[in-house]
C-alpha atoms as a PDB file:
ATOM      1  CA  UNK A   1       0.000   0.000   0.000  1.00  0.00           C
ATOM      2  CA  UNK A   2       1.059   3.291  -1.124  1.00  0.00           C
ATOM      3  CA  UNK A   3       1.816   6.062   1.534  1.00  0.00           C
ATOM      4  CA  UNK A   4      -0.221   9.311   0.622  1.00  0.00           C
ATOM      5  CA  UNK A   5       0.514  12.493   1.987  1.00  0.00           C
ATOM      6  CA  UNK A   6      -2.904  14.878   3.326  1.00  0.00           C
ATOM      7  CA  UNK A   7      -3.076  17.731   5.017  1.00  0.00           C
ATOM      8  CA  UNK A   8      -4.449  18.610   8.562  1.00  0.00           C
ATOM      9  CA  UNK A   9      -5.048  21.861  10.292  1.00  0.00           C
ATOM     10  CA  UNK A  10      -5.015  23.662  13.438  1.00  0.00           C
ATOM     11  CA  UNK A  11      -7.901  26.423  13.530  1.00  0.00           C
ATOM     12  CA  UNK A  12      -8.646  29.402  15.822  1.00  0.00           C
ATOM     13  CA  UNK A  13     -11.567  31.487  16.117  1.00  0.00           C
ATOM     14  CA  UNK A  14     -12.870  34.668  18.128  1.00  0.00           C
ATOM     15  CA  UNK A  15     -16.545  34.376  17.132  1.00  0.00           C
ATOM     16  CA  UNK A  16     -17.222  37.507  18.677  1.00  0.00           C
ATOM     17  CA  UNK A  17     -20.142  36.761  21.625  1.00  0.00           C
ATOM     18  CA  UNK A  18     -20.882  33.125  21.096  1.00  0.00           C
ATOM     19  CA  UNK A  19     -23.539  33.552  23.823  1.00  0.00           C
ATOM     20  CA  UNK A  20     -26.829  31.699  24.514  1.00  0.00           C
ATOM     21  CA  UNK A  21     -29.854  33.688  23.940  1.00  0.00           C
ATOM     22  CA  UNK A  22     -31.144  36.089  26.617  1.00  0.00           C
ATOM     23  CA  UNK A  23     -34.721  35.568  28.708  1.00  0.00           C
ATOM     24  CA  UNK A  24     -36.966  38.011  27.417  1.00  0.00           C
ATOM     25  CA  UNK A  25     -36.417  41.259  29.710  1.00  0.00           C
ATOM     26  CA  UNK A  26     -39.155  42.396  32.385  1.00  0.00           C
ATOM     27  CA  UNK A  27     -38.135  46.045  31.638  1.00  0.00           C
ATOM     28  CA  UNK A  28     -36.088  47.158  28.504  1.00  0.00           C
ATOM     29  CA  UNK A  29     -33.366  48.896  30.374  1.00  0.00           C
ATOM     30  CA  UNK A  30     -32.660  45.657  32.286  1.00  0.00           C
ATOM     31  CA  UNK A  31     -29.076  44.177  32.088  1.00  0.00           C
ATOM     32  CA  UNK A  32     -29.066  41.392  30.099  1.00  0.00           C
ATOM     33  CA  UNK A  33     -26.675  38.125  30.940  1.00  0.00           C
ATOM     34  CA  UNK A  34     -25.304  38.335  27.299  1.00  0.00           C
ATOM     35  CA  UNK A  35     -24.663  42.263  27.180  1.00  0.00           C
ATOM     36  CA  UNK A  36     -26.107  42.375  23.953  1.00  0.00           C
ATOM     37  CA  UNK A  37     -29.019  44.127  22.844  1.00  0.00           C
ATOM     38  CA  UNK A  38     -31.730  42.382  21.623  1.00  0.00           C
ATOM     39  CA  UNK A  39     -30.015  39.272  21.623  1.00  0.00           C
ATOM     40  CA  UNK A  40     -33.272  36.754  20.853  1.00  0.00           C
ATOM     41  CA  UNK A  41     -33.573  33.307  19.760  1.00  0.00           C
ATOM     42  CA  UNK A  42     -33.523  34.251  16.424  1.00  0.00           C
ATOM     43  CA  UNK A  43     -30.336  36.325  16.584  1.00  0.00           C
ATOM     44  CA  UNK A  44     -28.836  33.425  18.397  1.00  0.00           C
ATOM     45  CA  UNK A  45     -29.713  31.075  15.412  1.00  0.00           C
ATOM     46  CA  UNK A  46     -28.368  33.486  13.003  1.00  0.00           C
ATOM     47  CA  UNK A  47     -25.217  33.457  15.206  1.00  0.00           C
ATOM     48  CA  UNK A  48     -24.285  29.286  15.921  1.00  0.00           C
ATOM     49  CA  UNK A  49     -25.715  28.695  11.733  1.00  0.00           C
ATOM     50  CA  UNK A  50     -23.001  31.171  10.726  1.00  0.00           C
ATOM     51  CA  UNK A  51     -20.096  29.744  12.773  1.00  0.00           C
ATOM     52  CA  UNK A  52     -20.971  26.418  11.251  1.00  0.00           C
ATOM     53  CA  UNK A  53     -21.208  27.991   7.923  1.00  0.00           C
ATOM     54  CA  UNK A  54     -17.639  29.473   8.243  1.00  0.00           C
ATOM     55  CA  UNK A  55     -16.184  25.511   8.669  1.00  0.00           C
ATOM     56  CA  UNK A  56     -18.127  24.337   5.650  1.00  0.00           C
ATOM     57  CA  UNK A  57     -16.213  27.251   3.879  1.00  0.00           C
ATOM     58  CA  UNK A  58     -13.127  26.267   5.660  1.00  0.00           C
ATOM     59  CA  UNK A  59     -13.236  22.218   4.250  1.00  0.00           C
ATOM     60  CA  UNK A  60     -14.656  23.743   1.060  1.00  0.00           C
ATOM     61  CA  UNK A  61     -11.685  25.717   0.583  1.00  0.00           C
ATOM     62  CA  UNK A  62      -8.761  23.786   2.449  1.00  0.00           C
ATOM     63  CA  UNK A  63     -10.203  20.408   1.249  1.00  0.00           C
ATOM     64  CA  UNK A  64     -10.027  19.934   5.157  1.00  0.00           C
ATOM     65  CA  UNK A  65     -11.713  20.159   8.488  1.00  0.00           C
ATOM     66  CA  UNK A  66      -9.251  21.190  10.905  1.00  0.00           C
ATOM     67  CA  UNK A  67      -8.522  18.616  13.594  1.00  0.00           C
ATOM     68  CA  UNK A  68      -8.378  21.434  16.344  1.00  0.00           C
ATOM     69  CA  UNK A  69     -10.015  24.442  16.723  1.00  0.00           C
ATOM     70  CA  UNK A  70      -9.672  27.015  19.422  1.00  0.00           C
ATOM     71  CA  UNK A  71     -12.550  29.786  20.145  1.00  0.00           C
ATOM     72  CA  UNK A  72     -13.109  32.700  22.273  1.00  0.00           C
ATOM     73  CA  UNK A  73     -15.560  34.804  23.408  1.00  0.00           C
ATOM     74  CA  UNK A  74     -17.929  31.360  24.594  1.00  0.00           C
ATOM     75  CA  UNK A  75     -20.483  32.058  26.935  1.00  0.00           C
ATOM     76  CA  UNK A  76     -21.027  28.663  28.112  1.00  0.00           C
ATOM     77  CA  UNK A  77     -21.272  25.203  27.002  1.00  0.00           C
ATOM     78  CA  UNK A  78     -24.193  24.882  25.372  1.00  0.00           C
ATOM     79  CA  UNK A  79     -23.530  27.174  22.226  1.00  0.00           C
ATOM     80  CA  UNK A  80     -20.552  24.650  21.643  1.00  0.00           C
ATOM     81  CA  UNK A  81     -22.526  21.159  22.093  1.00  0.00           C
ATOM     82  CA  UNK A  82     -25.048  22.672  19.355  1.00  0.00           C
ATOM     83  CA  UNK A  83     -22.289  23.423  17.312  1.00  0.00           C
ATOM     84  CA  UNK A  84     -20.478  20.385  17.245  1.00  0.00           C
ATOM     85  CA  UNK A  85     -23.768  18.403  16.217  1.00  0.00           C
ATOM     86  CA  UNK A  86     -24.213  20.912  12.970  1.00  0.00           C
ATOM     87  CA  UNK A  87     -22.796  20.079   9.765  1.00  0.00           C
ATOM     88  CA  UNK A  88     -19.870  19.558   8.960  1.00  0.00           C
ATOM     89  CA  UNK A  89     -18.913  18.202  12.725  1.00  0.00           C
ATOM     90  CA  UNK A  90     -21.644  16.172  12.813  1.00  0.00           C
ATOM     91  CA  UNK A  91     -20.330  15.129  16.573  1.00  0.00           C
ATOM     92  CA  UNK A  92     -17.379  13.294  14.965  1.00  0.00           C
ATOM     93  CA  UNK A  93     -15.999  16.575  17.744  1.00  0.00           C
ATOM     94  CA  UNK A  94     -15.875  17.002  21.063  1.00  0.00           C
ATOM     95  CA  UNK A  95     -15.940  19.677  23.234  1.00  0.00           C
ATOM     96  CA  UNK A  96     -13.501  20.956  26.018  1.00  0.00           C
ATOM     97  CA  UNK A  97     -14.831  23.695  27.992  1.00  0.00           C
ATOM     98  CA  UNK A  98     -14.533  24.922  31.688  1.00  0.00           C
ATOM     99  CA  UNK A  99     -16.271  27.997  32.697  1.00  0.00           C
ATOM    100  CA  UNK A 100     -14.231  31.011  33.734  1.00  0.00           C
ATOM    101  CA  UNK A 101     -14.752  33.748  36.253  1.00  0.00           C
ATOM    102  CA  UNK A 102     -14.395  36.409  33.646  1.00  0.00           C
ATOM    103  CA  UNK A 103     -16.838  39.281  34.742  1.00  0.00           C
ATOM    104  CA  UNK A 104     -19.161  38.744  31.362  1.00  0.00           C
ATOM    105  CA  UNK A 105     -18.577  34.940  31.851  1.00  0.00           C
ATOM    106  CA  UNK A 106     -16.579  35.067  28.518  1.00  0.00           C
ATOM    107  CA  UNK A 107     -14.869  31.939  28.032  1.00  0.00           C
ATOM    108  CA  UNK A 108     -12.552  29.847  25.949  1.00  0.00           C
ATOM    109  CA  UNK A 109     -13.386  26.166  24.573  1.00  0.00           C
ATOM    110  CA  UNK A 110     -11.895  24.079  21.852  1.00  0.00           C
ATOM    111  CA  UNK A 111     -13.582  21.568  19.630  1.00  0.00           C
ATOM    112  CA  UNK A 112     -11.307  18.322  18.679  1.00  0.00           C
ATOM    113  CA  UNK A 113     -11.970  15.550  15.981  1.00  0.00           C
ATOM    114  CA  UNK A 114     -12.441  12.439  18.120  1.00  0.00           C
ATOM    115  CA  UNK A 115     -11.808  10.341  15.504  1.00  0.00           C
ATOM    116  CA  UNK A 116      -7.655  11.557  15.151  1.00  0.00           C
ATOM    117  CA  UNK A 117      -6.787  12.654  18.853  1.00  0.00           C
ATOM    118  CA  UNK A 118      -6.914  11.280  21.938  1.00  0.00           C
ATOM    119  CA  UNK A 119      -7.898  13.676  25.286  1.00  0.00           C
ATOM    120  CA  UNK A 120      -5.875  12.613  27.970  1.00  0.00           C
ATOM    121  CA  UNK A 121      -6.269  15.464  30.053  1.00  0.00           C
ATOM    122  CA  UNK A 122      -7.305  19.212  30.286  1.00  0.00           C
ATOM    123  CA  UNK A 123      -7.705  22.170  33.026  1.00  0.00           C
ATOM    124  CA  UNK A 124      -8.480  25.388  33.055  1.00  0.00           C
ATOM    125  CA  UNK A 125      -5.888  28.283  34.608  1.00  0.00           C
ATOM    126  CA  UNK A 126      -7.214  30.742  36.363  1.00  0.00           C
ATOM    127  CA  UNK A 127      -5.610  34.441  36.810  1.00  0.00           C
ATOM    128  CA  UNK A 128      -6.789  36.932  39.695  1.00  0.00           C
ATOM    129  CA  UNK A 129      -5.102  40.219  39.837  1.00  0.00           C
ATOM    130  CA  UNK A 130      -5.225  42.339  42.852  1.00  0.00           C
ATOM    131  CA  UNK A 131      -6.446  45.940  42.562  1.00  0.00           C
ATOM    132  CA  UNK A 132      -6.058  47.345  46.378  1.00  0.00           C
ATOM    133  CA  UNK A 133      -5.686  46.076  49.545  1.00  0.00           C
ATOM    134  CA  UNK A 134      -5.971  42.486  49.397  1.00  0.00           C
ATOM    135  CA  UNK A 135      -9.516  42.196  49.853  1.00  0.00           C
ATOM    136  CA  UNK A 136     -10.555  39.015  47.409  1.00  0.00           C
ATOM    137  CA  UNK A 137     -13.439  41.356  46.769  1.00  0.00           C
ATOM    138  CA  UNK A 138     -11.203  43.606  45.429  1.00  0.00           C
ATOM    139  CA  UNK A 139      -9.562  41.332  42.633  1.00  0.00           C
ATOM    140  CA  UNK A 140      -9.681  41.508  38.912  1.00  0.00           C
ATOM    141  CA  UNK A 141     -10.264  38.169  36.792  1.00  0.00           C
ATOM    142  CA  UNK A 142     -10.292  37.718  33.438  1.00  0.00           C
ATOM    143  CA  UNK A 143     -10.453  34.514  30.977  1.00  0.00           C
ATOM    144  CA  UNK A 144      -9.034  31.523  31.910  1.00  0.00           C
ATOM    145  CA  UNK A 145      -6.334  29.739  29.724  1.00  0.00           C
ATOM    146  CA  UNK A 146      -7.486  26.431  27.913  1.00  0.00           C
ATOM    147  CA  UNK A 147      -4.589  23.619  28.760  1.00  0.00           C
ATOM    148  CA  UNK A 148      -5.364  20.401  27.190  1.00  0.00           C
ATOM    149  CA  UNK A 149      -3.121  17.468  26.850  1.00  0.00           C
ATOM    150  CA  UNK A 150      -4.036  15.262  23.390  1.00  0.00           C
ATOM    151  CA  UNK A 151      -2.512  12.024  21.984  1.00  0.00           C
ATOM    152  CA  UNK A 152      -2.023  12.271  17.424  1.00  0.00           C
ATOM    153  CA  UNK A 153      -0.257   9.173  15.960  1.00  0.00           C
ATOM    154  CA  UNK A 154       1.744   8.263  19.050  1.00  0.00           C
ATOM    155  CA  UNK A 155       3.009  11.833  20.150  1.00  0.00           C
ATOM    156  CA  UNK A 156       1.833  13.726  22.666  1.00  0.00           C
ATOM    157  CA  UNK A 157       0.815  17.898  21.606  1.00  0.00           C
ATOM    158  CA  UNK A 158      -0.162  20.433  24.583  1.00  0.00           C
ATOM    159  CA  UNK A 159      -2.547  22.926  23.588  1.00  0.00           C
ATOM    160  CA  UNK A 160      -3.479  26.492  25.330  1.00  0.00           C
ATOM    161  CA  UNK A 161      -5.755  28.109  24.187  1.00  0.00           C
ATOM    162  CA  UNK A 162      -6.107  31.771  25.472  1.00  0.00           C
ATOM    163  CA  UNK A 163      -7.857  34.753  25.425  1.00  0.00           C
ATOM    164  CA  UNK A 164      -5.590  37.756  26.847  1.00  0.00           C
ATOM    165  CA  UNK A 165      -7.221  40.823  28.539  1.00  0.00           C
ATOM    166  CA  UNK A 166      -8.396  43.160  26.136  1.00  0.00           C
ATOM    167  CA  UNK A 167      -6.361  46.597  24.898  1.00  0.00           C
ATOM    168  CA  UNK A 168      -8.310  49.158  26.202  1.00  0.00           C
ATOM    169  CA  UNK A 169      -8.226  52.519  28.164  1.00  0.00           C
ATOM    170  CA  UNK A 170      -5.012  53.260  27.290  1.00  0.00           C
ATOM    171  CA  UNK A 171      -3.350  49.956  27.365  1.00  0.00           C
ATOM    172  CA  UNK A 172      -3.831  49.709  30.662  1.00  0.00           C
ATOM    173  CA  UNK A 173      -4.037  45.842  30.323  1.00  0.00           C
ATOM    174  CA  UNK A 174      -1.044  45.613  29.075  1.00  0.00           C
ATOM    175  CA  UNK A 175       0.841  44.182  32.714  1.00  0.00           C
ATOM    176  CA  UNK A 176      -1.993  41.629  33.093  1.00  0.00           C
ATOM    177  CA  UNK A 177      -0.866  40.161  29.685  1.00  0.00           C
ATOM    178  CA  UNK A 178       2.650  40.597  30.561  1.00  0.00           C
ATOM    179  CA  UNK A 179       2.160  38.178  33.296  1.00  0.00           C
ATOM    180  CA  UNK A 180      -0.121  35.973  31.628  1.00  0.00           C
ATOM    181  CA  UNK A 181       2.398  35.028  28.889  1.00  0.00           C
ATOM    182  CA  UNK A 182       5.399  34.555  31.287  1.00  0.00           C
ATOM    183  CA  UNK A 183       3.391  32.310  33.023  1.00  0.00           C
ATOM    184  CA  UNK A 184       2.557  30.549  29.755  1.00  0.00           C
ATOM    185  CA  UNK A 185       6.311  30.701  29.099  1.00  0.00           C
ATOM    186  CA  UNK A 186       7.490  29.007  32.144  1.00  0.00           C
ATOM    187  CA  UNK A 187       4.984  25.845  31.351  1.00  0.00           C
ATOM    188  CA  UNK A 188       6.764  25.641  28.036  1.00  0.00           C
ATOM    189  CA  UNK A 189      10.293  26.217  29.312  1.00  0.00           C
ATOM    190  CA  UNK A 190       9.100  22.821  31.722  1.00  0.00           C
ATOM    191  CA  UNK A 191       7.287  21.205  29.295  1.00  0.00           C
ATOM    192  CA  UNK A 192      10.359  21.367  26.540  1.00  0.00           C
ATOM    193  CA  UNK A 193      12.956  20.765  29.880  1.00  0.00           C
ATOM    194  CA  UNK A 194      11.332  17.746  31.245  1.00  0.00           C
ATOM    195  CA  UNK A 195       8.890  16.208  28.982  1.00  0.00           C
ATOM    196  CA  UNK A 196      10.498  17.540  25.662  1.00  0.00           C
ATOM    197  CA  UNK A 197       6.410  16.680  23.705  1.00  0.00           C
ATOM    198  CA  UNK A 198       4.839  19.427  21.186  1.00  0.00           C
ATOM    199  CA  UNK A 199       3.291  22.473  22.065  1.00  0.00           C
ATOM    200  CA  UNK A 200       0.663  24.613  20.480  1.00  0.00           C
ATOM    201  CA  UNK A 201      -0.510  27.967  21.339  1.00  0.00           C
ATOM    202  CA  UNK A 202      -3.470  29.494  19.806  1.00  0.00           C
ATOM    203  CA  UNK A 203      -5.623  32.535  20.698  1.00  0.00           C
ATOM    204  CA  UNK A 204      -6.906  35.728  20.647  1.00  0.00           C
ATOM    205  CA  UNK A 205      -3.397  37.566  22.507  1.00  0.00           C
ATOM    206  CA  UNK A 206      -4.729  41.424  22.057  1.00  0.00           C
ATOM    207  CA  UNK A 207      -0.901  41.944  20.705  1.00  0.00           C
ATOM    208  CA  UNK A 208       0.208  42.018  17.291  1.00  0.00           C
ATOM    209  CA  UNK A 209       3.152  39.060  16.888  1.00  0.00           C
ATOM    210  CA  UNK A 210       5.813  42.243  16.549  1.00  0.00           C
ATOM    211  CA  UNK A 211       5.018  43.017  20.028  1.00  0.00           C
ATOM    212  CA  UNK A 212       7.209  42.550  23.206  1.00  0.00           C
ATOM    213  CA  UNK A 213       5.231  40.751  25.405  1.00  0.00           C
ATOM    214  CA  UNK A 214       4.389  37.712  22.155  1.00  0.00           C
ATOM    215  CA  UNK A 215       7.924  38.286  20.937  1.00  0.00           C
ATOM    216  CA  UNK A 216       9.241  37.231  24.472  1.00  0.00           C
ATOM    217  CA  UNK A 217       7.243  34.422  24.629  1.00  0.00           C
ATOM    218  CA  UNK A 218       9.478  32.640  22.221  1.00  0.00           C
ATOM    219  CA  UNK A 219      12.078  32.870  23.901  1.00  0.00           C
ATOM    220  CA  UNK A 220      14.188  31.404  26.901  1.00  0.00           C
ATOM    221  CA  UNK A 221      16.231  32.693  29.355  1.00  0.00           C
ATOM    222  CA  UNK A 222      19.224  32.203  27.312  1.00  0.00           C
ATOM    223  CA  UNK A 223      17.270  33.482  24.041  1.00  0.00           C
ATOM    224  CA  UNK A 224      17.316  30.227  22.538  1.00  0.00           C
ATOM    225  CA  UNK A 225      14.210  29.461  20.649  1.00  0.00           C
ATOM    226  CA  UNK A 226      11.197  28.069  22.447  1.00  0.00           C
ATOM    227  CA  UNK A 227       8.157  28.396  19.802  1.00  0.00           C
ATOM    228  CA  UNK A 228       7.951  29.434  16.042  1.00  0.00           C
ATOM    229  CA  UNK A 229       5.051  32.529  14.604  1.00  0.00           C
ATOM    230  CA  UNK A 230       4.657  31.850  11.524  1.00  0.00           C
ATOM    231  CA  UNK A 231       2.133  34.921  12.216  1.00  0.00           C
ATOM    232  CA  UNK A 232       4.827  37.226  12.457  1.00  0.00           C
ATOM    233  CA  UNK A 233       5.571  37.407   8.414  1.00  0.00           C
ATOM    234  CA  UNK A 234       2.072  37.797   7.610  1.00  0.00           C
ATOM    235  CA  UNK A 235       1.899  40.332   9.582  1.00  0.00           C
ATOM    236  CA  UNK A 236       4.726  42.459   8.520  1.00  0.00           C
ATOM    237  CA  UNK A 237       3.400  41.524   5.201  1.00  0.00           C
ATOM    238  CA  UNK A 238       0.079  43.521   6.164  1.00  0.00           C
ATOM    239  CA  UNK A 239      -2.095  40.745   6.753  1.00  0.00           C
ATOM    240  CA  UNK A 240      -4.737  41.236   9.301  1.00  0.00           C
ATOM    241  CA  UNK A 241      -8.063  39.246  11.564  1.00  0.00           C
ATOM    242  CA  UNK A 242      -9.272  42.058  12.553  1.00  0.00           C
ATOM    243  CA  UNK A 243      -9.424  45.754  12.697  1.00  0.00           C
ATOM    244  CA  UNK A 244      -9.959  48.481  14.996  1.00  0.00           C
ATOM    245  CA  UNK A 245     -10.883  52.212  13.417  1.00  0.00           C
ATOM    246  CA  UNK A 246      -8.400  52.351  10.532  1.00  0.00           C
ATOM    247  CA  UNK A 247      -5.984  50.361  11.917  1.00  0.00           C
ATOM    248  CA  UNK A 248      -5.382  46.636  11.019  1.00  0.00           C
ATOM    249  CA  UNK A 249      -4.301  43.764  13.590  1.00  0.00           C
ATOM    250  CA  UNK A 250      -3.049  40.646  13.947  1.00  0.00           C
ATOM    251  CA  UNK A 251      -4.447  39.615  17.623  1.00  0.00           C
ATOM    252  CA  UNK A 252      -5.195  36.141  16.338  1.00  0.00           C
ATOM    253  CA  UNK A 253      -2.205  33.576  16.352  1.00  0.00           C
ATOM    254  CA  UNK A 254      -0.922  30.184  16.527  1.00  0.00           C
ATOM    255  CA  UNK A 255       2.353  29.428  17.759  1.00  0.00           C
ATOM    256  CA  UNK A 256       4.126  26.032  17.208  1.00  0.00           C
ATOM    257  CA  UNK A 257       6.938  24.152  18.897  1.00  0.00           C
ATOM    258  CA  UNK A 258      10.082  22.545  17.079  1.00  0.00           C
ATOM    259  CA  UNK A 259       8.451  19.138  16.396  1.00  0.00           C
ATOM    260  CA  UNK A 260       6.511  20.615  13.946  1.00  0.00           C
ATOM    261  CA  UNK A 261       9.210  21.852  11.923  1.00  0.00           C
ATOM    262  CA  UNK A 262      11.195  18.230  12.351  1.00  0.00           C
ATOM    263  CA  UNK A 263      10.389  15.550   9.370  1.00  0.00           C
ATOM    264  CA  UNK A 264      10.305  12.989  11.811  1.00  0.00           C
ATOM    265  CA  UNK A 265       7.244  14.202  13.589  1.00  0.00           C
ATOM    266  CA  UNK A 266       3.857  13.224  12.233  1.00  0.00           C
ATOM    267  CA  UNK A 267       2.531  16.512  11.369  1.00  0.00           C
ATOM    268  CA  UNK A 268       4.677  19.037  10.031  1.00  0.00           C
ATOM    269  CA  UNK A 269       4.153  22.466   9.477  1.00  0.00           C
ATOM    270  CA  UNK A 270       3.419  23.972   6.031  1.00  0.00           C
ATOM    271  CA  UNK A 271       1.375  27.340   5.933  1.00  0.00           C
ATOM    272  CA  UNK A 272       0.088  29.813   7.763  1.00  0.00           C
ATOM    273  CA  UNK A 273      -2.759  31.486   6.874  1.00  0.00           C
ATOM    274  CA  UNK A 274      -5.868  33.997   7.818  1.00  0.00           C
ATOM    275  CA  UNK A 275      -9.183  32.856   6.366  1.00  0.00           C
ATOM    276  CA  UNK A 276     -10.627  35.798   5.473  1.00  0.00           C
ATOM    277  CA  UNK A 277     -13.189  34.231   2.698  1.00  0.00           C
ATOM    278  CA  UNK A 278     -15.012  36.533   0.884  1.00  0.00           C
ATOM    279  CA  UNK A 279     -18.284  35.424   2.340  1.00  0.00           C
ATOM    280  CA  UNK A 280     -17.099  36.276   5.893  1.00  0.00           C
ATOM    281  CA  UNK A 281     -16.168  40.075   4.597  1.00  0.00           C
ATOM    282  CA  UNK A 282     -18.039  43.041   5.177  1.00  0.00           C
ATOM    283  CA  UNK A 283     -20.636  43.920   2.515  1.00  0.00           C
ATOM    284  CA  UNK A 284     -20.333  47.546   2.591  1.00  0.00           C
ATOM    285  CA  UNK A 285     -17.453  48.933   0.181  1.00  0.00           C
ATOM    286  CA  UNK A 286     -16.452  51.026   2.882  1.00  0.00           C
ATOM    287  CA  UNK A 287     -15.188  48.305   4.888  1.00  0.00           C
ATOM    288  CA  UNK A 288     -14.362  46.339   2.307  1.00  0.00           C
ATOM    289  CA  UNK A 289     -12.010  43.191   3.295  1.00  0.00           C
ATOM    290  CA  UNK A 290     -13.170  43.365   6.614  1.00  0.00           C
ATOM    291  CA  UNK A 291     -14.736  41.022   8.845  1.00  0.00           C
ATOM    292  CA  UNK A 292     -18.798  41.108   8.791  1.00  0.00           C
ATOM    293  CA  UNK A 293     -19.136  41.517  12.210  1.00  0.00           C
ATOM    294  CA  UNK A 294     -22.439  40.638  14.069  1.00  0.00           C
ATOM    295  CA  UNK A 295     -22.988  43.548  16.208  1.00  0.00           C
ATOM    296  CA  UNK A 296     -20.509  47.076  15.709  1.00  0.00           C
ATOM    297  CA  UNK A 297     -21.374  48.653  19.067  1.00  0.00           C
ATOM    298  CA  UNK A 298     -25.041  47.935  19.781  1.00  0.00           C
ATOM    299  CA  UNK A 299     -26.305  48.065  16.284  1.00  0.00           C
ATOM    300  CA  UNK A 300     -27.347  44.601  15.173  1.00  0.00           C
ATOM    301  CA  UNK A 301     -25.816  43.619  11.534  1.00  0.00           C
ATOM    302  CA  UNK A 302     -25.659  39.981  11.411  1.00  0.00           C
ATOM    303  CA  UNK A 303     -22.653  39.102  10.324  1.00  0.00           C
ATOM    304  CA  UNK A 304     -20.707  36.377  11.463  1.00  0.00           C
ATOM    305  CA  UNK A 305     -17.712  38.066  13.458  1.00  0.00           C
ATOM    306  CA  UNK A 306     -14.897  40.832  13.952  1.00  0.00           C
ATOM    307  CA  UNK A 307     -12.649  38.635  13.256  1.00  0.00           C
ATOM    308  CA  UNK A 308     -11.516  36.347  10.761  1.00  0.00           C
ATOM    309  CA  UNK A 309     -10.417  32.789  11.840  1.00  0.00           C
ATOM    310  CA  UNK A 310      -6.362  31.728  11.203  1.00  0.00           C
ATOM    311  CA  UNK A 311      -5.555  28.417  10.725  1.00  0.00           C
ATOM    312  CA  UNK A 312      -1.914  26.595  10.385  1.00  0.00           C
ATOM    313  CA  UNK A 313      -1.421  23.569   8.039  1.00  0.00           C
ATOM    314  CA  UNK A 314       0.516  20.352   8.629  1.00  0.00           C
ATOM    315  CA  UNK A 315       0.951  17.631   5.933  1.00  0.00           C
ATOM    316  CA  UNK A 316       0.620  14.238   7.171  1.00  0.00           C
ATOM    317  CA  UNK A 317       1.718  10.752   6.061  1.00  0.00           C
ATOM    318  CA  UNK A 318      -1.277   7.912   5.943  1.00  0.00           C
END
């Protein structure tokens, strides 16, 4: 039997509010648990139809379904179980979800294809940050980070999946993701040290790749190389998944250990890419290659996200 060569991918996604729909409100000015305005069954429909839709693009497309897929901005489980029973998942995936003590209850989750990886374990890590005088009703949380632990043709791959505090008010987020990454950076200095097995890292890091805190992630303490972004050409190369006023970004990335890089591992890295299909652009010439976003502030338009998904691809011998 003749070995042929296929290709598998790694996916992330910030589906902007993945959230279940709202009770109806007693009074219109009451808070709702989404945030959202208006956000009704219907809306909600709209919403999980046009995630699937943007997968059925994907293995249109990429001739592929990717084997792992990251998201952010979950509101709970239940938007993911519906998902992974739509076309095209057709719960061949599972879910992995925890739910986070983010203030919105804004969580990660990742979807796997049961039928190529193993789970052998996952947790959630939690980050509190103290704001004065260490009362623990005084702390700040935000999303937890996604660890999983997965088994793919006899090798072992750790995922995070993350969801860094946003960039807002002046940056003044910017320490909280300091600390989040060197915390991620330690597990992958121990994971390489002691267990020497393949890491990804994807997410929704609220820094471009050029950045300091993501460019110090990839390294050690001697500056020896802990992770390849293959996000980093794109975007010098002006390649963006999202957009805020005029300016473009690059928030969304996947980082990749050594082994993917080394012929002798199982998957091995070929492309990087963002998918920013045509059918997941804006509409209106004015934000033209854009993403169609579903709300842009509390004005409903329907669209599937403000942001585009990335994905990385890995050719495979079966």
């Amino acid at each position: 039997m003749v070995d042929r060569v296929v290709q598998e991918l790694v996916a992330f996604y910030n589906v902007e509010n993945l959230f279940s729909p709202d009770p109806p409100a007693v009074h219109p000015l009451d808070p709702t648990p989404s945030g959202l305005r208006n956000w009704d069954e219907r809306r909600y429909r709209n919403k999980v139809q046009k995630v699937a839709q943007v997968f059925e693009l994907m293995r249109e497309a990429e001739n592929a379904l990717p084997m792992i897929i990251g998201f952010s901005e979950i509101q709970g489980q239940a938007p993911l179980d519906e998902l992974a029973a739509m076309a095209p998942f057709n719960l061949d995936y599972a879910v992995v979800h925890y739910d986070s003590m983010d203030e919105r209850g804004v969580d990660v989750a990742l979807l796997y294809d049961k039928n190529k990886l193993e789970l052998i374990s996952s947790d959630p890590i939690t980050y509190f940050f103290e704001i004065k005088d260490n009362n623990p009703a005084n702390y700040d949380t935000t999303r937890d980070i996604l660890r999983c632990k997965f088994r793919y043709s006899g090798e072992i791959i750790n995922v995070f999946v993350l969801h860094l505090p946003s960039k807002r008010e002046k940056n003044i987020n910017k320490p909280k993701r300091e600390f989040i990454l060197n915390d991620i950076r330690e597990k992958v200095i121990e994971i390489k040290s002691d267990l020497n097995e393949a890491i990804i890292i994807c997410g929704d890091f609220n820094e471009n790749p050029d950045d300091d805190n993501v460019r110090n992630l990839v390294y050690d303490d001697q500056s020896d190389k802990l992770l390849e972004n293959p996000f980093l050409d794109l975007y010098l190369n002006k390649n963006y998944s999202t957009y805020h006023h005029k300016h473009g970004l690059l928030f969304d990335q996947i980082l990749l250990s050594k082994q993917f890089f080394e012929t002798s591992f199982p998957l091995n890295f070929s492309s990087a890419k963002i998918f920013n299909h045509y059918k997941l652009s804006n509409w209106d010439k004015k934000f033209a290659g854009r993403p169609f976003r579903t709300y842009a502030g509390s004005r409903y338009l329907g669209g599937y996200s403000d942001h585009f998904p990335v994905i990385t691809a890995f050719t495979t011998t079966q």
